[in-house]
C-alpha atoms as a PDB file:
ATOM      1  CA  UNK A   1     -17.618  27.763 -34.816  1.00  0.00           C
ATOM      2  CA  UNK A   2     -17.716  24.759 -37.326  1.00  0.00           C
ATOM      3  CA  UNK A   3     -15.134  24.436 -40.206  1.00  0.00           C
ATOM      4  CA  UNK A   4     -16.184  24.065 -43.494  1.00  0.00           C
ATOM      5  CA  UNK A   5     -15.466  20.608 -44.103  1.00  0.00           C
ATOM      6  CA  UNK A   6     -17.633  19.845 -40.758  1.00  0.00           C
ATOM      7  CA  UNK A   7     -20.835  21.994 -42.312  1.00  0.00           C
ATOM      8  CA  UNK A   8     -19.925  19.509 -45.259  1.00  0.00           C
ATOM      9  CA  UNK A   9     -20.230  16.510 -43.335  1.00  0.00           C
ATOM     10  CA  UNK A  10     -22.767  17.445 -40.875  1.00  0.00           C
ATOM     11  CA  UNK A  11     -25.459  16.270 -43.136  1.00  0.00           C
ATOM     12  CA  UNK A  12     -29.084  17.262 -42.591  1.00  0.00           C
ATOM     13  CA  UNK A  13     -31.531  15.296 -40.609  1.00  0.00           C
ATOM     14  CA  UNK A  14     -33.623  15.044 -44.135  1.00  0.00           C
ATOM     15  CA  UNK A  15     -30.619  13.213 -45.809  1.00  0.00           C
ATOM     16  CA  UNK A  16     -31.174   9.658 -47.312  1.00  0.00           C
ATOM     17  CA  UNK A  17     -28.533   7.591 -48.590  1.00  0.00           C
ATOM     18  CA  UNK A  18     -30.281   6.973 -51.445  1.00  0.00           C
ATOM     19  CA  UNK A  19     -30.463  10.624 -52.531  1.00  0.00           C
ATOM     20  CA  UNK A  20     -26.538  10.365 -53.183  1.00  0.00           C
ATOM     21  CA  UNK A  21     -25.906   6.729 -53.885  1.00  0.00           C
ATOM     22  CA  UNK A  22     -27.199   4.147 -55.791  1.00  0.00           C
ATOM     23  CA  UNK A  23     -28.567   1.406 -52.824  1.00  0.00           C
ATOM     24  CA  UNK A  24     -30.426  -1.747 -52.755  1.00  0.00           C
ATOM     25  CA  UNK A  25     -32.530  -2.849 -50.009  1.00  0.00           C
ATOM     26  CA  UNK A  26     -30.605  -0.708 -47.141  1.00  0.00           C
ATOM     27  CA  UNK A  27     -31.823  -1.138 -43.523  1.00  0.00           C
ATOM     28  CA  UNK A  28     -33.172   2.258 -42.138  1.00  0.00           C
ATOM     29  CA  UNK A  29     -30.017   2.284 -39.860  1.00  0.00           C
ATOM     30  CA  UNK A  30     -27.763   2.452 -43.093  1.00  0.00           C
ATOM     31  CA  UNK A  31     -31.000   4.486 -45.394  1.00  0.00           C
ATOM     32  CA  UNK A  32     -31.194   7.454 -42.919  1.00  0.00           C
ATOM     33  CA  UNK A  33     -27.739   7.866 -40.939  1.00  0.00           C
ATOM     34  CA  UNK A  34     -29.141  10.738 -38.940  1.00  0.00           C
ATOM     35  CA  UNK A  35     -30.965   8.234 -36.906  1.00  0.00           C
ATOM     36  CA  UNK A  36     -27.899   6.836 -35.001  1.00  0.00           C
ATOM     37  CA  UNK A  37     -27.432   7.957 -31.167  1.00  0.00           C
ATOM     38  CA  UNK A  38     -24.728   7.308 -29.118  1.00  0.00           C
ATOM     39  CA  UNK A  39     -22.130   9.067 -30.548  1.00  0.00           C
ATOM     40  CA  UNK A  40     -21.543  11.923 -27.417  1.00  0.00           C
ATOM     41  CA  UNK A  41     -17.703  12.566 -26.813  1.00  0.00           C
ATOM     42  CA  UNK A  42     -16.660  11.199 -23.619  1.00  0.00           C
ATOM     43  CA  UNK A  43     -13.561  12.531 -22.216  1.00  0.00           C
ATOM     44  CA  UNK A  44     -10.435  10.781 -22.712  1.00  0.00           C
ATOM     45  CA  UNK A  45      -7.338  11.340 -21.170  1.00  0.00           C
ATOM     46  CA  UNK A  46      -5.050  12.404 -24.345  1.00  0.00           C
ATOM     47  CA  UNK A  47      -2.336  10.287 -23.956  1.00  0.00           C
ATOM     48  CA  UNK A  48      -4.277   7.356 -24.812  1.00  0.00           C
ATOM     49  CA  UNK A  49      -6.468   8.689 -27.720  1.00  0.00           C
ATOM     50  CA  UNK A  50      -5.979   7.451 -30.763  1.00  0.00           C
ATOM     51  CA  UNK A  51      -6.999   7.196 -34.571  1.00  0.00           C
ATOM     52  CA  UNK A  52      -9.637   4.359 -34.201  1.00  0.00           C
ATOM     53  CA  UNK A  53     -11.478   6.277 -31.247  1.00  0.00           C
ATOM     54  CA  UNK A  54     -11.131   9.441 -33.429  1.00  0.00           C
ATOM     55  CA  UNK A  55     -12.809   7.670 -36.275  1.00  0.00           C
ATOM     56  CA  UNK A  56     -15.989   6.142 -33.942  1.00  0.00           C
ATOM     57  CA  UNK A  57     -16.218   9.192 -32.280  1.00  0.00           C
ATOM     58  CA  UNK A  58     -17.888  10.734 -35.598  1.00  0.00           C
ATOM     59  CA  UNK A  59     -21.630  10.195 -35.642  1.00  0.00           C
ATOM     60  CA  UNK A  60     -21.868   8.576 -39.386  1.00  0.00           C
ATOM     61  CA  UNK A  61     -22.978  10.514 -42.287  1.00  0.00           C
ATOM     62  CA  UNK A  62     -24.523   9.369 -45.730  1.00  0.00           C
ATOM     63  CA  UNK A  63     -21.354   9.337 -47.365  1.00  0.00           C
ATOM     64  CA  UNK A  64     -19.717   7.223 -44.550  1.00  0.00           C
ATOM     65  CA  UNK A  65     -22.728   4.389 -43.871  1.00  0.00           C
ATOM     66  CA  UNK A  66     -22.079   0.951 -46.346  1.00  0.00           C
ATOM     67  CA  UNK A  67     -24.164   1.330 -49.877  1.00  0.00           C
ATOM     68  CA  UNK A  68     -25.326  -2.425 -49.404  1.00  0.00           C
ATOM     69  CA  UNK A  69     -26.105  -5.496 -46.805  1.00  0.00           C
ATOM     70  CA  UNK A  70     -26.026  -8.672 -46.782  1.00  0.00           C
ATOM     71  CA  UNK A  71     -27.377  -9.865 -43.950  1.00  0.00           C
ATOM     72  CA  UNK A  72     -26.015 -13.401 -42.114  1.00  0.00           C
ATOM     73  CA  UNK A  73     -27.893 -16.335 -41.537  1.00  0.00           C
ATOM     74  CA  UNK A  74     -28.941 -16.827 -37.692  1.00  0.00           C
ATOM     75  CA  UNK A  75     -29.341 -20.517 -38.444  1.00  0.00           C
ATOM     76  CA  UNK A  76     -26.473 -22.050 -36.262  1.00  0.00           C
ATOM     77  CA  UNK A  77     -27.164 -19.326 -32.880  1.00  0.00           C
ATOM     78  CA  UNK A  78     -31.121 -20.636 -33.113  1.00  0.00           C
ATOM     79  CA  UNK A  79     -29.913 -24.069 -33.108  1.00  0.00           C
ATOM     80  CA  UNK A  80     -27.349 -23.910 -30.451  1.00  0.00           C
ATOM     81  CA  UNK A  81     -30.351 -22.015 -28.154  1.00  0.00           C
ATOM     82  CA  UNK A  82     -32.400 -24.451 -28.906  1.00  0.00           C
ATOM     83  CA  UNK A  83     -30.356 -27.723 -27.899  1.00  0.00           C
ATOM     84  CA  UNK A  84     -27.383 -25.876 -25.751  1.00  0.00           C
ATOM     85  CA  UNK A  85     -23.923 -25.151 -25.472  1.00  0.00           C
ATOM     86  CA  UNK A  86     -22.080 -28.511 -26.456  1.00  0.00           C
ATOM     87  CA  UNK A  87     -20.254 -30.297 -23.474  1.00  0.00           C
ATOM     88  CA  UNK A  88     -16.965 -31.392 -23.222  1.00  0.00           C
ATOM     89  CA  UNK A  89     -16.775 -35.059 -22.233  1.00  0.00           C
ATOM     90  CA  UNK A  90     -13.134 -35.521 -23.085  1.00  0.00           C
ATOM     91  CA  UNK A  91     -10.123 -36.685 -20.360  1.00  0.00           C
ATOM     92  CA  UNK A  92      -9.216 -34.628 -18.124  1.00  0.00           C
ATOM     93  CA  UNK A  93      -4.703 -34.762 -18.295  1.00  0.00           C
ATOM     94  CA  UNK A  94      -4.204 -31.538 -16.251  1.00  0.00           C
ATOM     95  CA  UNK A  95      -2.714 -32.098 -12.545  1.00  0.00           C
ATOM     96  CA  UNK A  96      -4.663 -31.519  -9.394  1.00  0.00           C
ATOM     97  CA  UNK A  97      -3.885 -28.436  -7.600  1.00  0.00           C
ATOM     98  CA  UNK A  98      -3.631 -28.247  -3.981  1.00  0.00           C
ATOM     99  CA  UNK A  99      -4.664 -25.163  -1.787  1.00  0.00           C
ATOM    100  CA  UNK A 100      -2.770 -25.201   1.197  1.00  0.00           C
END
């Protein structure tokens, strides 16, 4: 049987963030929580539990997911597909080693 702060924080498959919130351009991922997947409880040996894997354990929630996004520039990761990882063409100082 679920607590009551769990029926709470449930939330409803119908949920938006933007029903609560005030949001600006939100991703669907962020808009509509209840669309996440992943988030089935593996068994962990309770000794090394602790808060962090608590937290992630939770599937996310409306009142949980970030109210905004600002996405990153993919600029430098296209360029360094296009031309390569750099190479290192500096002097080598470390010592042979020898496998006997």
């Amino acid at each position: 049987m679920a607590t009551s702060q769990e029926k709470v924080c449930s939330g409803s498959v119908n949920e938006r963030t933007s029903q609560f919130y005030r949001t600006k351009e939100l991703p669907e991922r962020f808009e509509n929580p209840s669309l996440f997947r992943g988030y089935d409880r593996k068994p962990q040996h309770p000794m090394y539990t602790t808060e962090s894997s608590k937290y992630g354990s939770r599937a996310p929630t409306v009142h949980t997911v970030p109210l905004c996004f600002h996405a990153t520039s993919q600029k430098f990761s296209q360029e360094l597909g296009r031309s390569g990882m750099p190479r290192n063409y500096s002097l080598n100082t470390s010592m042979d080693k020898h496998y006997i």
